[in-house]
N, C-alpha and C. Protein backbone atom coordinates (compact mmCIF):
# COMPACT_ATOMS: atom_id res chain seq x y z
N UNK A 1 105.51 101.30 96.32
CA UNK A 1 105.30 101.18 97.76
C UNK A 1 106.66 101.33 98.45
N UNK A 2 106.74 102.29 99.39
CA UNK A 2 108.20 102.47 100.23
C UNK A 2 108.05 101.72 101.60
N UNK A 3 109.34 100.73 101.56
CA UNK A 3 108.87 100.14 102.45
C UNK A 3 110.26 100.94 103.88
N UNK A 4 109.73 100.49 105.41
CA UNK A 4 110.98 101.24 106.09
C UNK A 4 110.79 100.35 107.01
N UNK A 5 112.33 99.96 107.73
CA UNK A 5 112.61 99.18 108.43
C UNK A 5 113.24 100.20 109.78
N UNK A 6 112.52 99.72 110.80
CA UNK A 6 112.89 100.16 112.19
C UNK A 6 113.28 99.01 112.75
N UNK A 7 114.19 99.85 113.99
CA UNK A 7 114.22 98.66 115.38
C UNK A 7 113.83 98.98 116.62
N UNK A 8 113.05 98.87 117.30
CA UNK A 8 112.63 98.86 118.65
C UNK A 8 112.96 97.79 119.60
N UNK A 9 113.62 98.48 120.61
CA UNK A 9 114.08 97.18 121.64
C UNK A 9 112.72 97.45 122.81
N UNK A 10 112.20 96.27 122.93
CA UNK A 10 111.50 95.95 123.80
C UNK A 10 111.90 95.72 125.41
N UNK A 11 113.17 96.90 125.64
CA UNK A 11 113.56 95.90 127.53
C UNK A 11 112.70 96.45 128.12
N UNK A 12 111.99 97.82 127.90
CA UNK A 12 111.05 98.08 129.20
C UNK A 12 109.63 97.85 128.80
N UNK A 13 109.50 97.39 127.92
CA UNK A 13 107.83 96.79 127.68
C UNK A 13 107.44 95.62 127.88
N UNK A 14 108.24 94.62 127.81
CA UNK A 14 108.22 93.26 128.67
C UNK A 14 106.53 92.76 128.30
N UNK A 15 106.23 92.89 127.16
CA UNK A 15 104.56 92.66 126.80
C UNK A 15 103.57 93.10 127.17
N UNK A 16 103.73 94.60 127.39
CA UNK A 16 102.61 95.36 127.61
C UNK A 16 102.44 95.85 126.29
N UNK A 17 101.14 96.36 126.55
CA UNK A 17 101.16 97.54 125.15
C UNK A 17 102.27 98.96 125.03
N UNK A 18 102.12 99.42 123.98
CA UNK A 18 103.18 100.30 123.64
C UNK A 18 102.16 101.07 122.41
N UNK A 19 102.91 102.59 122.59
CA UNK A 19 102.37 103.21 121.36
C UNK A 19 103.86 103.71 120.38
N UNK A 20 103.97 103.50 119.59
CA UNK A 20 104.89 104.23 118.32
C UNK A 20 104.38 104.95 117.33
N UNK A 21 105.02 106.17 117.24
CA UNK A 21 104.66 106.91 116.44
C UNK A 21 105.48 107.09 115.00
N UNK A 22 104.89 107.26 114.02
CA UNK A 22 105.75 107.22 112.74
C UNK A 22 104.98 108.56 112.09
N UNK A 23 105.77 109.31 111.43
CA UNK A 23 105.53 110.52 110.73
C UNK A 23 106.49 110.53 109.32
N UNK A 24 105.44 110.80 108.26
CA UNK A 24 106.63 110.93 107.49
C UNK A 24 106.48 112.60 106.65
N UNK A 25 107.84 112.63 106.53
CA UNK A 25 107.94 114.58 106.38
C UNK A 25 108.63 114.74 104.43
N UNK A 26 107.83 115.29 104.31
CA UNK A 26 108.65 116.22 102.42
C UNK A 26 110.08 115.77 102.57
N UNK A 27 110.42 115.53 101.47
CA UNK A 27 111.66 114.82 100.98
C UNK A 27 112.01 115.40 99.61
N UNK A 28 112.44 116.30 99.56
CA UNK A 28 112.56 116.67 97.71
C UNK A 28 113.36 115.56 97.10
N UNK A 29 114.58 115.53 97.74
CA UNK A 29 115.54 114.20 97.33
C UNK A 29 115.46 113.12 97.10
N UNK A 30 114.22 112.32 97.79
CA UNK A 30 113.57 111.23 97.54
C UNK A 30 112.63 110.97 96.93
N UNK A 31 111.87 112.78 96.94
CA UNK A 31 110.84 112.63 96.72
C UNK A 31 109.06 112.14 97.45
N UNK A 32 109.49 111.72 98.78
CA UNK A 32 108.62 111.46 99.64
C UNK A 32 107.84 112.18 99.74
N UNK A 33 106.85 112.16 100.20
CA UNK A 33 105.79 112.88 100.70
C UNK A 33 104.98 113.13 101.83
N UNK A 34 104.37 113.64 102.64
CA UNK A 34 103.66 113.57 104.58
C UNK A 34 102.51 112.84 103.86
N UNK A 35 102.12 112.10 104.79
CA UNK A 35 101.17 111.60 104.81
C UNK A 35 99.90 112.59 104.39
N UNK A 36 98.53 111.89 103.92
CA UNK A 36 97.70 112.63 103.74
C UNK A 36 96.61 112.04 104.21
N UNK A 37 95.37 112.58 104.98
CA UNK A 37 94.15 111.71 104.83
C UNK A 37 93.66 110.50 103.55
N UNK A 38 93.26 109.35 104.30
CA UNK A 38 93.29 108.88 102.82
C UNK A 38 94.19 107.44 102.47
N UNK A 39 95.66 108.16 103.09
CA UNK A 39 96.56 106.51 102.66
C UNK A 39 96.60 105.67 103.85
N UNK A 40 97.07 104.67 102.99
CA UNK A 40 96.82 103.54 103.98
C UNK A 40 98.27 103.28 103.95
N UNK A 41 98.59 103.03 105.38
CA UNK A 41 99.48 102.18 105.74
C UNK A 41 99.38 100.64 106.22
N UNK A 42 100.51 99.91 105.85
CA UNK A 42 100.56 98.34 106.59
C UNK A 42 101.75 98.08 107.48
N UNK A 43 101.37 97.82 108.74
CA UNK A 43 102.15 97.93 109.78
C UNK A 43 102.25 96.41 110.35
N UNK A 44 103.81 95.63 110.12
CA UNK A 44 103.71 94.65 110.64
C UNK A 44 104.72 94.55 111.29
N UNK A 45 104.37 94.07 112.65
CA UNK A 45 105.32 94.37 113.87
C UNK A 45 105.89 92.57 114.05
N UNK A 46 107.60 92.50 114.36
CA UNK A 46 107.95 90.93 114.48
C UNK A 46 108.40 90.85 115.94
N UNK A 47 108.14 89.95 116.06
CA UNK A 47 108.63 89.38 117.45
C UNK A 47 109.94 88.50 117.27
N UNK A 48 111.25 89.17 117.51
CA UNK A 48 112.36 88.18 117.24
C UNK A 48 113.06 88.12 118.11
N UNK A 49 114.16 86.91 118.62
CA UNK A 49 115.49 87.10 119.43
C UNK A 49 116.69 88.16 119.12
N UNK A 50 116.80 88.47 120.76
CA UNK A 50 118.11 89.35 121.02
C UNK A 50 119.17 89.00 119.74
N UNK A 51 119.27 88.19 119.59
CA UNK A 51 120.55 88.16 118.56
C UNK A 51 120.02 88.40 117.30
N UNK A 52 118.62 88.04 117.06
CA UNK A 52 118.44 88.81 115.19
C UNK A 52 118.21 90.51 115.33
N UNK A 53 117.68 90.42 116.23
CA UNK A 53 117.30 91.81 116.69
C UNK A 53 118.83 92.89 116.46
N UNK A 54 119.77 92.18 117.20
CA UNK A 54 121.22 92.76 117.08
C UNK A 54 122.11 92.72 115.48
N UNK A 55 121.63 91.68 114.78
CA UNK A 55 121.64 91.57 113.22
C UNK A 55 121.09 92.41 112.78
N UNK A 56 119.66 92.80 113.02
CA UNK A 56 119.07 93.47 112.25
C UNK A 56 119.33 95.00 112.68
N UNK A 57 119.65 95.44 113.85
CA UNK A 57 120.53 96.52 113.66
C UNK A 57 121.68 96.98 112.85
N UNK A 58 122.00 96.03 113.27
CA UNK A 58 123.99 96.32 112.36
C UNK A 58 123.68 95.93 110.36
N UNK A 59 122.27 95.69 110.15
CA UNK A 59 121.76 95.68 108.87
C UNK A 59 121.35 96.90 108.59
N UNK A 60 120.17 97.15 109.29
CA UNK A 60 119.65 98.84 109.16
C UNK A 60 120.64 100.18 108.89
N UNK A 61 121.43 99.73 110.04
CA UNK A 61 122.30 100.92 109.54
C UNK A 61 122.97 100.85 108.68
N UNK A 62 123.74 99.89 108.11
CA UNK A 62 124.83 99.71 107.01
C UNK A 62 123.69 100.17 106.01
N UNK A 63 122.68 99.80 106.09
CA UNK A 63 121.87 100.21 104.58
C UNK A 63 121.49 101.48 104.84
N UNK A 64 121.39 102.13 105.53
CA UNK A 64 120.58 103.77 105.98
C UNK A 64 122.16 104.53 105.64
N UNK A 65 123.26 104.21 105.83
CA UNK A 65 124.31 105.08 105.72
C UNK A 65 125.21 104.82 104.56
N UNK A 66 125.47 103.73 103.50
CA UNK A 66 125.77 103.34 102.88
C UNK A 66 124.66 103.18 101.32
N UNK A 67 123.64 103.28 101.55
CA UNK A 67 122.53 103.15 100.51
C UNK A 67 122.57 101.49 100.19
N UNK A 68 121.44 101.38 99.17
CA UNK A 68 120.64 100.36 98.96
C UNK A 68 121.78 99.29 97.68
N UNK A 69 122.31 100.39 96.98
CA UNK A 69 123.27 99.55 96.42
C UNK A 69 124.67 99.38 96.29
N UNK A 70 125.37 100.25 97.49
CA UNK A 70 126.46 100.50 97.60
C UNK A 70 126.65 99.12 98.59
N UNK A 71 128.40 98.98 98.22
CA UNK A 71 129.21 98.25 99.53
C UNK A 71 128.88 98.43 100.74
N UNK A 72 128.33 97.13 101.69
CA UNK A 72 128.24 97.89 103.16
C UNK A 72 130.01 97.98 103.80
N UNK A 73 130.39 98.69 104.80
CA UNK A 73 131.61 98.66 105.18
C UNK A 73 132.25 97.46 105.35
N UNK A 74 131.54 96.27 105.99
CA UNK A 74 132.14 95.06 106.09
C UNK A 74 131.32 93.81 106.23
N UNK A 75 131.28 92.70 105.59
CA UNK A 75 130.09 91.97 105.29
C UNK A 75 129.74 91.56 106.88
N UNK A 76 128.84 91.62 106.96
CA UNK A 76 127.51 90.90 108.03
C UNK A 76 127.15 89.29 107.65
N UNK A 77 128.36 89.24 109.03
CA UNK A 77 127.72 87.64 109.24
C UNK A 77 126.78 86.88 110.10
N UNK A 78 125.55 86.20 109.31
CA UNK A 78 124.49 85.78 109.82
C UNK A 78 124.92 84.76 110.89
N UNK A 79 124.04 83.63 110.91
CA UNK A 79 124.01 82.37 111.86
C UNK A 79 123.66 81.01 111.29
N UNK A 80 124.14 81.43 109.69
CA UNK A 80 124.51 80.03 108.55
C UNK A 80 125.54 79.79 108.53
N UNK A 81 125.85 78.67 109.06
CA UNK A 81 127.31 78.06 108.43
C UNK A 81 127.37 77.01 107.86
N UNK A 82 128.87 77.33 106.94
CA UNK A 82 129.09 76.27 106.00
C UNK A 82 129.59 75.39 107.08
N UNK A 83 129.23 74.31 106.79
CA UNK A 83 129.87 73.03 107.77
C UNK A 83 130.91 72.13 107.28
N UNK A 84 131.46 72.45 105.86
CA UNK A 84 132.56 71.91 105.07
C UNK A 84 133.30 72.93 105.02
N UNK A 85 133.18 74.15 105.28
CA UNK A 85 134.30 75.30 105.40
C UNK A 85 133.57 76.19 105.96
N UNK A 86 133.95 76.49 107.09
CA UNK A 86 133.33 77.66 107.80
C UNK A 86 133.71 79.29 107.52
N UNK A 87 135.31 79.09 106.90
CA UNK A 87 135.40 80.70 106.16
C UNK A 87 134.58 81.01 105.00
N UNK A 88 133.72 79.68 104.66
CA UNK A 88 132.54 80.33 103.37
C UNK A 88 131.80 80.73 104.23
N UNK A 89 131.28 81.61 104.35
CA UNK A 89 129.90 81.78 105.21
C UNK A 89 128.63 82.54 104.46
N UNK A 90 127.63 81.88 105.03
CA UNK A 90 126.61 82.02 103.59
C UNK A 90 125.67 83.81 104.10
N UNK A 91 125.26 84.76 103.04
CA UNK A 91 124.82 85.91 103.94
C UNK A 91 123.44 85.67 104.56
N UNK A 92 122.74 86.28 105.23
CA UNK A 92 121.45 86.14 105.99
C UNK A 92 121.80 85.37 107.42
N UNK A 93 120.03 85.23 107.71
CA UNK A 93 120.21 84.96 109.09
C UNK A 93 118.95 83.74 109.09
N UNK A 94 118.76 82.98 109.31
CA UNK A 94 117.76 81.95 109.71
C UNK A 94 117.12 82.53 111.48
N UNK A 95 116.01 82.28 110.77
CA UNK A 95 115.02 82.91 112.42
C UNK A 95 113.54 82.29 112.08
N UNK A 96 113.05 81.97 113.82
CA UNK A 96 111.68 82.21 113.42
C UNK A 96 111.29 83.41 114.25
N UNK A 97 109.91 83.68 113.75
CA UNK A 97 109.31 85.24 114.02
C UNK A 97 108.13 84.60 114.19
N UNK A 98 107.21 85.95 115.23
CA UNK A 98 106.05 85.86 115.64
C UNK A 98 105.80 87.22 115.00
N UNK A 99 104.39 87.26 114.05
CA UNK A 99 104.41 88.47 113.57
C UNK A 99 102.91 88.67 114.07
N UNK A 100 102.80 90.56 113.66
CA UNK A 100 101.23 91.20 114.17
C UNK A 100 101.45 91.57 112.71
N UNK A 101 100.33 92.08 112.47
CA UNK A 101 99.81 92.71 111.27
C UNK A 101 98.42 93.31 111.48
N UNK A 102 98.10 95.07 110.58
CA UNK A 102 97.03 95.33 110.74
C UNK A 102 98.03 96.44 109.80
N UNK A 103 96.39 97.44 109.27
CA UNK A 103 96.09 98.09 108.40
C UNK A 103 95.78 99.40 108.87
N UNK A 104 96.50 100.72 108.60
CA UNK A 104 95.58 102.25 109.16
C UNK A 104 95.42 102.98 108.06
N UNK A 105 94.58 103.75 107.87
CA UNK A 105 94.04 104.22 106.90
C UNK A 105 94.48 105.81 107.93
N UNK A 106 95.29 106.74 107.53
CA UNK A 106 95.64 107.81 107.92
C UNK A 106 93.90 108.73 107.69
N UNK A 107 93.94 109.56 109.11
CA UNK A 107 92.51 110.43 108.80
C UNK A 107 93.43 112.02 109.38
């Protein structure tokens, strides 16, 4: 299962509906494939704050330009801290999320 991480900033939707479109195109290199009648996708959309939202940018890309197991350029610091030494700083981010979830079956 390939999973893909986007970011959408929400300033001009302010909780209306919205449509996004996702396409996926031949990949010899990866190996990917276009969609076909048939698969199913799982689409789960989060509801988070400006500041994970801004984490999770400066995450996406270090991993989209750097790959999955390479060094990112410079570590990403979350919103854990050590409280006995604050130059340890632990990686990730503590958040809560409001999530959607639903299922499309590509036709």
């Amino acid at each position: 299962m390939l999973t893909k991480l986007y970011d959408v900033k929400d300033e001009f939707v302010n909780g209306n509906e919205m449509k996004f479109f996702i396409k996926k195109l031949d990949d010899e290199d990866t190996g990917e494939e276009e969609y076909e009648a048939g698969d199913v996708i799982d689409l789960n959309l989060y509801g988070i704050s400006e500041a994970y939202f801004n984490y999770m940018c400066v995450l996406i890309f270090q991993s989209e330009t750097s790959g999955p197991f390479s060094a990112t350029p410079v570590a990403l610091r979350g919103n854990c801290v050590n409280p006995n030494n604050p130059e340890k700083f632990a990686f990730g981010y503590f958040r809560l999320t409001q999530m959607s979830k639903t299922t499309y079956a590509v036709q």
